[in-house]
N, C-alpha and C. Protein backbone atom coordinates (compact mmCIF):
# COMPACT_ATOMS: atom_id res chain seq x y z
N UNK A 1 90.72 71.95 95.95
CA UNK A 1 91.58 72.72 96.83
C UNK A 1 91.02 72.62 98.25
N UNK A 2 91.81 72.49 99.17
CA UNK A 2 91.22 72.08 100.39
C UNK A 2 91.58 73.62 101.51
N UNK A 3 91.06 73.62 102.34
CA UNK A 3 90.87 74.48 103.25
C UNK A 3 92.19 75.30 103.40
N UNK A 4 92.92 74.49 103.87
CA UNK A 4 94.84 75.11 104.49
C UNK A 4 95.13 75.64 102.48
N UNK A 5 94.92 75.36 101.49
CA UNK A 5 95.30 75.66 100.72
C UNK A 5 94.79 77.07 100.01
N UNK A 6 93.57 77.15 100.13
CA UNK A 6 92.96 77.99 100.34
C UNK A 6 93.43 79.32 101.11
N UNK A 7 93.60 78.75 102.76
CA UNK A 7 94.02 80.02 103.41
C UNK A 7 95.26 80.44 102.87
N UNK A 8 96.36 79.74 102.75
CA UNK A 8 97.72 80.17 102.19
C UNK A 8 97.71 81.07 101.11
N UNK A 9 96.27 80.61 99.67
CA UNK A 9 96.67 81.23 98.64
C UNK A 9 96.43 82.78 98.93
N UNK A 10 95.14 82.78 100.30
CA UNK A 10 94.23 84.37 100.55
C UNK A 10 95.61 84.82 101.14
N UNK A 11 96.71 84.69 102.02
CA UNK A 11 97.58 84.87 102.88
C UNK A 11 99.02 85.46 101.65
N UNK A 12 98.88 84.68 100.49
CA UNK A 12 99.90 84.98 99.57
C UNK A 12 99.55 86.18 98.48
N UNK A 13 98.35 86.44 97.98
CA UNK A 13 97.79 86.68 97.10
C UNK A 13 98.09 88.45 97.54
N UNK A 14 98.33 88.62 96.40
CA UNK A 14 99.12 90.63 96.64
C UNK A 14 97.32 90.95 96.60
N UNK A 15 97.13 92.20 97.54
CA UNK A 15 96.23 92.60 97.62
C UNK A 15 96.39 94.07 97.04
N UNK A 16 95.06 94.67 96.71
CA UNK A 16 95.53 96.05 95.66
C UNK A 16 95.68 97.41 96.98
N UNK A 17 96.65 98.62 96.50
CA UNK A 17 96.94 99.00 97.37
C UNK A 17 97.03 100.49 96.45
N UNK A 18 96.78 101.50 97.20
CA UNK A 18 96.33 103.17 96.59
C UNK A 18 95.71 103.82 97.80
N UNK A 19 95.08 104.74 97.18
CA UNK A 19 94.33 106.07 97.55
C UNK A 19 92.48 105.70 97.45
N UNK A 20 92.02 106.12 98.92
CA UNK A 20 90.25 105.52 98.92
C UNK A 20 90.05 106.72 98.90
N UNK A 21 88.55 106.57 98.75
CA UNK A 21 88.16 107.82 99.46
C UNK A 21 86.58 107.44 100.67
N UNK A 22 85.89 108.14 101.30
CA UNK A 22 85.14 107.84 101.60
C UNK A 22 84.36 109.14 102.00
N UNK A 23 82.86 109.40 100.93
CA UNK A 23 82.46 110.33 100.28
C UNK A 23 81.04 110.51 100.75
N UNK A 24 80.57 111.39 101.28
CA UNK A 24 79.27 111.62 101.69
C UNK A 24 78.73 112.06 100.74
N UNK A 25 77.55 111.55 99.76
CA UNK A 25 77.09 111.63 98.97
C UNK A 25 75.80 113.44 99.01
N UNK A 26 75.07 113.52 100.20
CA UNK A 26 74.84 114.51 100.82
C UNK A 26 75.50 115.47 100.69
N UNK A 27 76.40 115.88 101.29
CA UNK A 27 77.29 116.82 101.43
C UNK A 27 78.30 117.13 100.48
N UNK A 28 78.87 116.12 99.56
CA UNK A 28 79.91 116.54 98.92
C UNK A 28 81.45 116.13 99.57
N UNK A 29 81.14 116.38 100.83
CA UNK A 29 82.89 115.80 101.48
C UNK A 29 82.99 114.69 101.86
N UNK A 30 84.47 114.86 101.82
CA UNK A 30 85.37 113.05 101.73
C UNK A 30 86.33 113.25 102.70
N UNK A 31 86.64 112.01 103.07
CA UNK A 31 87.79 111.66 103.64
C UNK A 31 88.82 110.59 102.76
N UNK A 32 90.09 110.98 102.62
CA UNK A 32 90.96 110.43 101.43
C UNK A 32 91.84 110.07 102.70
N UNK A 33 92.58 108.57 102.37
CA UNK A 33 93.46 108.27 102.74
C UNK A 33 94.51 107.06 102.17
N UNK A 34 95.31 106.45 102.13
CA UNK A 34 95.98 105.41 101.21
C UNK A 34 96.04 104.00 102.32
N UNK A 35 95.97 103.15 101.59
CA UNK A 35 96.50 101.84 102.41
C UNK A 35 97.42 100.78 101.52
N UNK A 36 97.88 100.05 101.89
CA UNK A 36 98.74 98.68 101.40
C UNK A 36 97.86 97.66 101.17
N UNK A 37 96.66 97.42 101.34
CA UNK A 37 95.71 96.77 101.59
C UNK A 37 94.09 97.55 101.48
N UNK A 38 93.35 98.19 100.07
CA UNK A 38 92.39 98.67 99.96
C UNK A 38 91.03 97.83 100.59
N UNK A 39 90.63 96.81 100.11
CA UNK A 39 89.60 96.26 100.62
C UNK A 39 89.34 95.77 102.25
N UNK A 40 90.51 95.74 102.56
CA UNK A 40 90.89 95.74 104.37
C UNK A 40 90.17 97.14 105.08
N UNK A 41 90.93 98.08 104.57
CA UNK A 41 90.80 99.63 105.13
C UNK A 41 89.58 99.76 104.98
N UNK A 42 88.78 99.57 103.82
CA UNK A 42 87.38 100.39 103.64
C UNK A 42 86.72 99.50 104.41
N UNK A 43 86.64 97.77 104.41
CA UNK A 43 86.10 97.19 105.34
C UNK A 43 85.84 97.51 106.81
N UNK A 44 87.17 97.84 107.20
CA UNK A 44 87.44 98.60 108.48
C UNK A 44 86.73 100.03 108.69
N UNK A 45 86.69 100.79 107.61
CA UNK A 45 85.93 101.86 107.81
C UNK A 45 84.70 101.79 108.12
N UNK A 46 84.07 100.86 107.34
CA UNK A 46 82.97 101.05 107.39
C UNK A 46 81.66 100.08 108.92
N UNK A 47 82.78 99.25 108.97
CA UNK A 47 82.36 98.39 110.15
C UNK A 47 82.83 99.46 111.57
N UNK A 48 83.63 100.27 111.48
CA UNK A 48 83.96 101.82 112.49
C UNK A 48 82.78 102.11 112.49
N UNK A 49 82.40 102.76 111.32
CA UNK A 49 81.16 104.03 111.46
C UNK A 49 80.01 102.66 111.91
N UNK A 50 79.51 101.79 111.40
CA UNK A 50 78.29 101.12 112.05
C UNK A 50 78.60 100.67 113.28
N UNK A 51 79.23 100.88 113.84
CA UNK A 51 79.58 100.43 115.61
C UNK A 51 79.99 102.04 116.42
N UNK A 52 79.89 102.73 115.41
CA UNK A 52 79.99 104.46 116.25
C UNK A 52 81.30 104.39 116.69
N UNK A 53 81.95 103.67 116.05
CA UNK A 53 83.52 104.30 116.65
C UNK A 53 84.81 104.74 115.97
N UNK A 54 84.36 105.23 114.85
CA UNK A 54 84.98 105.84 113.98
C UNK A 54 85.83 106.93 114.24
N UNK A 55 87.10 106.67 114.35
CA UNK A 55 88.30 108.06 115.16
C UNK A 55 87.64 109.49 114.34
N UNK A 56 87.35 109.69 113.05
CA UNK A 56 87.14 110.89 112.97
C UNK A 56 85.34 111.10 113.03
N UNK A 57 85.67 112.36 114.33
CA UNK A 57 84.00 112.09 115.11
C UNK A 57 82.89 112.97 113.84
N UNK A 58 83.79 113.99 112.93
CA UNK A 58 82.95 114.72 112.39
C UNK A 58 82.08 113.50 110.98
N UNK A 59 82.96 113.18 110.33
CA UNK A 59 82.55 111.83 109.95
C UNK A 59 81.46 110.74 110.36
N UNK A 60 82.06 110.41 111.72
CA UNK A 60 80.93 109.04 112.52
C UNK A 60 79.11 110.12 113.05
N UNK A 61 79.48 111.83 113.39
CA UNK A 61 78.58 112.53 113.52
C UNK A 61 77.33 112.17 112.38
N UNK A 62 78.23 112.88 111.05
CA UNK A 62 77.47 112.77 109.53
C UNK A 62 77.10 110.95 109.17
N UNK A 63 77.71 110.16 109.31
CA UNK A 63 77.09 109.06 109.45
C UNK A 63 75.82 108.79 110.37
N UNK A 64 75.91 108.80 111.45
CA UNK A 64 74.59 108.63 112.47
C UNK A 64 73.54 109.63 112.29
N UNK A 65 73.37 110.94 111.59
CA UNK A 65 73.01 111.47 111.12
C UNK A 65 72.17 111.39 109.69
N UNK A 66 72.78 110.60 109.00
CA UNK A 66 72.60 110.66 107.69
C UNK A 66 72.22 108.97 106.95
N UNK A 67 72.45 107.94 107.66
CA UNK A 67 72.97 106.77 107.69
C UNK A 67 73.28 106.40 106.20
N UNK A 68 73.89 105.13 106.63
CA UNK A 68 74.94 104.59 105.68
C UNK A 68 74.25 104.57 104.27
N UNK A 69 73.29 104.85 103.31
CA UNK A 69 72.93 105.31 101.97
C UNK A 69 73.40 106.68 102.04
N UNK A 70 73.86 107.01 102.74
CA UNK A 70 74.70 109.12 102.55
C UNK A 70 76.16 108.57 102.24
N UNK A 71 76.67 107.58 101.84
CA UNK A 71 78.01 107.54 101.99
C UNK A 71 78.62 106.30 101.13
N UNK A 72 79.66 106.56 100.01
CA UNK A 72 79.83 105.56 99.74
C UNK A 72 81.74 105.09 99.28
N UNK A 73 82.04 104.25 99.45
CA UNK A 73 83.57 103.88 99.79
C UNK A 73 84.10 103.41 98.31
N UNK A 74 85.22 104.21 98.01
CA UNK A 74 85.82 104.11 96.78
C UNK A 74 87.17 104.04 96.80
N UNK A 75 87.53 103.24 95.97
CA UNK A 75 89.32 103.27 95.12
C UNK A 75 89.63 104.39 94.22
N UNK A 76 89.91 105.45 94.59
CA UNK A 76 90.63 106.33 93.47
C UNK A 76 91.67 106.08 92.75
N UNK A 77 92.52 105.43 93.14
CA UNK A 77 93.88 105.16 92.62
C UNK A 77 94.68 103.88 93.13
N UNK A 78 95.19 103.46 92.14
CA UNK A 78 96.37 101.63 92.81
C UNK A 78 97.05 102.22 92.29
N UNK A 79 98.13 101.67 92.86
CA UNK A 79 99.82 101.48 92.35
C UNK A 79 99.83 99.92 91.87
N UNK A 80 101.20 99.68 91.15
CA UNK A 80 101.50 98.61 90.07
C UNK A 80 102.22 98.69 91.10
N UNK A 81 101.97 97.16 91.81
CA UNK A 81 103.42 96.40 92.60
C UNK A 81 104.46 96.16 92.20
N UNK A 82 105.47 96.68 91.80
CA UNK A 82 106.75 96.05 91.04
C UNK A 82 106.79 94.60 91.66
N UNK A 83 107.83 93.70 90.84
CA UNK A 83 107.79 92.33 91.11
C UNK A 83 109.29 92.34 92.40
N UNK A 84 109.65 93.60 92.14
CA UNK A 84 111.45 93.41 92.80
C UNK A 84 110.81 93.20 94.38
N UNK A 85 112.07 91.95 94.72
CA UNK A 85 111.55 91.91 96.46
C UNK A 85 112.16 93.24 97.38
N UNK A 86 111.49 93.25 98.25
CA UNK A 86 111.45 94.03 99.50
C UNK A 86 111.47 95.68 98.99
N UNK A 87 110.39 95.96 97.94
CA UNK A 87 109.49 96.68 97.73
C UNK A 87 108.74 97.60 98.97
N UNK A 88 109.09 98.60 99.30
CA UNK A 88 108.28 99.31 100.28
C UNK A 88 107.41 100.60 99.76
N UNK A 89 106.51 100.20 99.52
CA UNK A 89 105.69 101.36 98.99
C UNK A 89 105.15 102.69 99.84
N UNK A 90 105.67 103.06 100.81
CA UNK A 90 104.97 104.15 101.90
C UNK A 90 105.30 105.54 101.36
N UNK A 91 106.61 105.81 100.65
CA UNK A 91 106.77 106.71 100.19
C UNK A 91 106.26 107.11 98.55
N UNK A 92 105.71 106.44 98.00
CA UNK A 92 104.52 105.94 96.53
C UNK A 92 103.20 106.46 97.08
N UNK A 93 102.79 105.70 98.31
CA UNK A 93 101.57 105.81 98.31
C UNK A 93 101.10 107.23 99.14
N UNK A 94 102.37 107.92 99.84
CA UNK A 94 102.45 109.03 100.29
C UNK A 94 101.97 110.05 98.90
N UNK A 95 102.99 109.82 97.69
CA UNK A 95 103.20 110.74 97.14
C UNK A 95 101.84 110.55 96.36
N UNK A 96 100.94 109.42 96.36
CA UNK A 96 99.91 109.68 95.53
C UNK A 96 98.70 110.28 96.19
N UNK A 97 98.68 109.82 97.87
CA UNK A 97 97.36 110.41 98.33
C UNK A 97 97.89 111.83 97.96
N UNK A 98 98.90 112.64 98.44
CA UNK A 98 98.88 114.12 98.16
C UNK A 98 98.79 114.48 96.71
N UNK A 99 98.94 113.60 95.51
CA UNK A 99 98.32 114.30 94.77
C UNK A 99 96.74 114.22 94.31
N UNK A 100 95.96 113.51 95.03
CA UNK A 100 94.59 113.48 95.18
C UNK A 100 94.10 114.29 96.08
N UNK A 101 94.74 115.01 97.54
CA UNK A 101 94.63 115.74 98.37
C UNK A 101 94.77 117.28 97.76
N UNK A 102 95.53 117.39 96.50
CA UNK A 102 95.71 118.57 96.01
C UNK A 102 94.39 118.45 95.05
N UNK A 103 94.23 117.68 94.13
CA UNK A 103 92.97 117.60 93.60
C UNK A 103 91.88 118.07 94.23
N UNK A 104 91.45 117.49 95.01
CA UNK A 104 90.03 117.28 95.71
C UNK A 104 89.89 118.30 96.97
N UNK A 105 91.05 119.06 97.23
CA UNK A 105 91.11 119.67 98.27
C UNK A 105 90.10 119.65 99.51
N UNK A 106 90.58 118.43 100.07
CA UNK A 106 89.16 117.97 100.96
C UNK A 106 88.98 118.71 102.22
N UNK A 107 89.28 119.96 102.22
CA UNK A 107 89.18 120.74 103.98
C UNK A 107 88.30 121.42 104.31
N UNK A 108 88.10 121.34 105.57
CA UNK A 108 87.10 122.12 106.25
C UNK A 108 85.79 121.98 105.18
N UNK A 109 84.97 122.87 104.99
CA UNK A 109 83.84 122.24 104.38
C UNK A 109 83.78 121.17 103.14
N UNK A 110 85.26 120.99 102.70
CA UNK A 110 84.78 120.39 101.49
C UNK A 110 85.04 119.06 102.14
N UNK A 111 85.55 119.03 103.20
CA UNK A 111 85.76 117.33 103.32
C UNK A 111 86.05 116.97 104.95
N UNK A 112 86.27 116.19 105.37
CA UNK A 112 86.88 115.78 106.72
C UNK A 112 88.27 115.66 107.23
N UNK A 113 89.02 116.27 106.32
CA UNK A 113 90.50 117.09 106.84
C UNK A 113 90.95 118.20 108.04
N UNK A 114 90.17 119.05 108.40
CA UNK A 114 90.55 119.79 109.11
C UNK A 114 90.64 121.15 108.30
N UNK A 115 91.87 121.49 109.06
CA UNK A 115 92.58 123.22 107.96
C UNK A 115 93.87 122.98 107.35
N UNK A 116 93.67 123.16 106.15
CA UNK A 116 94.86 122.72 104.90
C UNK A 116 95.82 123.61 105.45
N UNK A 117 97.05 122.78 105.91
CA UNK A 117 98.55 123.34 106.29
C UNK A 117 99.19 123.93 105.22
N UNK A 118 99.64 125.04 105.87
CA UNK A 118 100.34 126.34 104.31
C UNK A 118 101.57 125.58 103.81
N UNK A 119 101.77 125.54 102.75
CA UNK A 119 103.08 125.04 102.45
C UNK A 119 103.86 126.16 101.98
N UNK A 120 104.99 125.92 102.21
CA UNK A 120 106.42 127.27 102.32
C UNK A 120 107.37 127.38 103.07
């Protein structure tokens, strides 16, 4: 297999897609979020926090603080790609981070959420 064939198959190839988390082993809290692309996102996360520029500061704080053995990046959950074309999964992967967000109730001390919005 030669190079261009190669890139096409990485370019074609369904990548797995769910709910991460990313878990301070220390502390107990997480930050949960979903992507279309798992191994992208956590890559991205984690190359954030070692360059200090990680949007959530309480997070990139406990990182520089704690360094990267306090913390470790996980798949909680995939979805099964159906095969049907033009498949949009945003409203799937909506409905699964919130039910891991109800699980894990990641706020204020337990995690890097903020203050859990009242529902009603």
């Amino acid at each position: 297999m030669n190079r261009e064939e190669m890139v096409r198959d990485y370019k074609e190839a369904r990548r797995p897609m769910g709910v991460y988390c990313v878990r301070n082993t220390a502390t107990g809290q997480v930050l949960l979020g979903s992507s279309v692309d798992l191994p992208s996102i956590l890559n991205r996360y984690r190359m954030q926090l070692e360059m200090g520029m990680h949007p959530n500061r309480q997070l990139q704080n406990d990182w520089n603080a704690l360094g990267s053995g306090a913390f470790t990046f996980e798949v909680l959950d995939t979805l099964s790609i159906p095969e049907e074309p033009g498949y949009q999964p945003a409203d799937d992967l909506k409905s699964l981070l919130g039910l891991w967000m109800d699980k894990l109730m990641p706020y204020e001390e337990r995690g890097y959420h903020g203050k859990r919005a009242v529902k009603g």
